[in-house]
N, C-alpha and C. Protein backbone atom coordinates (compact mmCIF):
# COMPACT_ATOMS: atom_id res chain seq x y z
N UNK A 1 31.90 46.79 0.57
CA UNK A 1 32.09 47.81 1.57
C UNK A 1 33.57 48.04 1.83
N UNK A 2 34.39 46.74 1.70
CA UNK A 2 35.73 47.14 2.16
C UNK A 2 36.63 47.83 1.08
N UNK A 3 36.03 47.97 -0.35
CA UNK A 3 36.65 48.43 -1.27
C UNK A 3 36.23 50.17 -1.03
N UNK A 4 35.00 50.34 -0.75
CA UNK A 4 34.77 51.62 -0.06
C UNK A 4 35.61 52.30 0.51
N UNK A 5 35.55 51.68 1.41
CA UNK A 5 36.64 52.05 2.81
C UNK A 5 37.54 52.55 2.54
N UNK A 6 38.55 51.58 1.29
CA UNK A 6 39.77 51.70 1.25
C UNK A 6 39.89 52.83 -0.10
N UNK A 7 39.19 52.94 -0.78
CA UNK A 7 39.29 54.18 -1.66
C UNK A 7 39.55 55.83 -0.77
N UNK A 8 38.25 55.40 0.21
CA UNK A 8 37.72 56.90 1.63
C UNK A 8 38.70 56.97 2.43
N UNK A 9 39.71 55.58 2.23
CA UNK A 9 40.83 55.97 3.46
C UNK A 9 40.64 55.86 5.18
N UNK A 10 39.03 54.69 5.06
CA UNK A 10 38.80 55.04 6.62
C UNK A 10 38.42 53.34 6.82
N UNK A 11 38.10 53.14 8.00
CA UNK A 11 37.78 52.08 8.49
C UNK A 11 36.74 51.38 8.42
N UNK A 12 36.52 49.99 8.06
CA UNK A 12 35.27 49.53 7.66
C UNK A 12 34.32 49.54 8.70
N UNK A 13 35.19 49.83 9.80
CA UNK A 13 34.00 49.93 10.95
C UNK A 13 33.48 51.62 11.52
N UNK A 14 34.53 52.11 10.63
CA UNK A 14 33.71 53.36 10.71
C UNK A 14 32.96 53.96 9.85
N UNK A 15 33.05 52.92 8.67
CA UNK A 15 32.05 53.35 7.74
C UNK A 15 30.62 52.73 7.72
N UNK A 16 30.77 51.57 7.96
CA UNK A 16 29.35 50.95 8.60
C UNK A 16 29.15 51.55 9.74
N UNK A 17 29.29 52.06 10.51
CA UNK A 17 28.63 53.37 11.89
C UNK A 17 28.28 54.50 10.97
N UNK A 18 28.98 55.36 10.40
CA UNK A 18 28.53 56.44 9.95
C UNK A 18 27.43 56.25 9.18
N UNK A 19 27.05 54.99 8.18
CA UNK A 19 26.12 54.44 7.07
C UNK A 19 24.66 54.23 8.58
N UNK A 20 24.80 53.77 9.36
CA UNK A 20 23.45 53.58 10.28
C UNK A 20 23.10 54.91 11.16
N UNK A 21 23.90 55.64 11.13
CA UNK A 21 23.06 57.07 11.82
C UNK A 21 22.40 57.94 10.48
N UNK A 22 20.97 58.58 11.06
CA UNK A 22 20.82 58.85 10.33
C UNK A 22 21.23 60.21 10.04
N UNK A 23 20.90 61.20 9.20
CA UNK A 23 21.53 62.02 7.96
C UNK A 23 20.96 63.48 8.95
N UNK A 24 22.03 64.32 9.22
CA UNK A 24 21.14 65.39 9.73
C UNK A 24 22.22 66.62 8.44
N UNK A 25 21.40 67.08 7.83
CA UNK A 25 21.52 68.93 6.99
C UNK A 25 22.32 69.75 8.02
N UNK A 26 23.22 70.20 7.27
CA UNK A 26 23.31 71.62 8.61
C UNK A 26 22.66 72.48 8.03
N UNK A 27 22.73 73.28 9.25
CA UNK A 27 21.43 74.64 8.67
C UNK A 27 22.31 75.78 8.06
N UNK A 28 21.74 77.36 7.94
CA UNK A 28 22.41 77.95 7.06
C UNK A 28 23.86 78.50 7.93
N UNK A 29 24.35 78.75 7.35
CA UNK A 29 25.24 79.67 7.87
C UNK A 29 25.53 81.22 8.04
N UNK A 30 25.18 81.70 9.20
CA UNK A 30 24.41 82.97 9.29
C UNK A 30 25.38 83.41 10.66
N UNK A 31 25.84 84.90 10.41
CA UNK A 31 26.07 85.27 11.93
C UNK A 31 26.06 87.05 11.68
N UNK A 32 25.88 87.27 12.83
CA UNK A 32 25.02 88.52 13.12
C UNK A 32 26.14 89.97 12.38
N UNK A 33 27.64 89.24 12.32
CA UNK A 33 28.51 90.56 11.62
C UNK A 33 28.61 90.56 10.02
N UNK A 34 27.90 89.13 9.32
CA UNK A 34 28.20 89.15 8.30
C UNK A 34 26.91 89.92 7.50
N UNK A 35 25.95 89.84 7.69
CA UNK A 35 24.49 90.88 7.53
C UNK A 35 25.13 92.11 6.62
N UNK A 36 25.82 93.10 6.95
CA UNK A 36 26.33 94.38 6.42
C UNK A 36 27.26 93.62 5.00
N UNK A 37 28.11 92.63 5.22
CA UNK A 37 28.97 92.26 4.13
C UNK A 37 28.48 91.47 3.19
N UNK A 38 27.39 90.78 3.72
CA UNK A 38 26.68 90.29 2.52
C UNK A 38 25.55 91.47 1.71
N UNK A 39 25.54 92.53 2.33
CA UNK A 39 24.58 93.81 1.49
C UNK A 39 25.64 94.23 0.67
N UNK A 40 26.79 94.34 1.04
CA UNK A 40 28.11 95.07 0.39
C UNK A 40 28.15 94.35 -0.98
N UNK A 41 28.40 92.52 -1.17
CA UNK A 41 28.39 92.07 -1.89
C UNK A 41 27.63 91.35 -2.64
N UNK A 42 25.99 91.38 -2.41
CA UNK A 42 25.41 91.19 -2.83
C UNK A 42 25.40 91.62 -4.38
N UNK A 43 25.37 93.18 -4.89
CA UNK A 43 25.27 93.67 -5.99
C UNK A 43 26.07 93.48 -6.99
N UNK A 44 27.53 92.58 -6.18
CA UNK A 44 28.78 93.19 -6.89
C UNK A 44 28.36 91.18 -7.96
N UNK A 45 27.84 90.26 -6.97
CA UNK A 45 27.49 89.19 -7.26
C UNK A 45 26.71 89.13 -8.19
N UNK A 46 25.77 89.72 -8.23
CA UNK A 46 24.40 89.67 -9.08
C UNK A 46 24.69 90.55 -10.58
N UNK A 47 26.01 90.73 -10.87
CA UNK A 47 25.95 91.46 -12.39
C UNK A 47 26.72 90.72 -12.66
N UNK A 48 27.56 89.24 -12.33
CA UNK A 48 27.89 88.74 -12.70
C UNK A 48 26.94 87.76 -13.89
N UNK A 49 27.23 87.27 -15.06
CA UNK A 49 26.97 86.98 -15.59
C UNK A 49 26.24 85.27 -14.94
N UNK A 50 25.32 84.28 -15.41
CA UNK A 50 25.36 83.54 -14.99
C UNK A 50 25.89 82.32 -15.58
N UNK A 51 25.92 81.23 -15.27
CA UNK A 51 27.00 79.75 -15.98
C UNK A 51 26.03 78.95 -16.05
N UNK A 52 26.90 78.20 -17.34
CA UNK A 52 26.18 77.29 -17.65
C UNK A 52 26.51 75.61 -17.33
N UNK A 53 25.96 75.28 -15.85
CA UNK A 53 26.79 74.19 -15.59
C UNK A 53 25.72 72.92 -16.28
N UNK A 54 24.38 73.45 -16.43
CA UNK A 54 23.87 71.99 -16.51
C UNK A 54 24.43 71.77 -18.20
N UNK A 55 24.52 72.94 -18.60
CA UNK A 55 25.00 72.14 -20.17
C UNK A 55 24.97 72.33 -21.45
């Protein structure tokens, strides 16, 4: 654990606290002015070609 720590740059006691709470997702990220700018760029996204990350 303390080799952890010291790679993350943080404290062994704050890494054993953060390791016992458990895990919460954030949710999406959404707000009521971006609605119009994501229609704007939706299209310009989707003729993009797609990648090949798995390989």
């Amino acid at each position: 654990m303390s080799t952890v720590a010291k790679v993350l740059g943080v404290s062994r006691s704050n890494l054993i606290e953060r390791t016992n709470k458990p895990f919460k997702p954030r949710g999406a990220y959404r707000k009521p002015k971006d609605v119009a700018l994501f229609a704007e760029l939706r299209p310009i996204v989707d003729l993009r070609p797609p990648t090949d990350i798995a390989g």
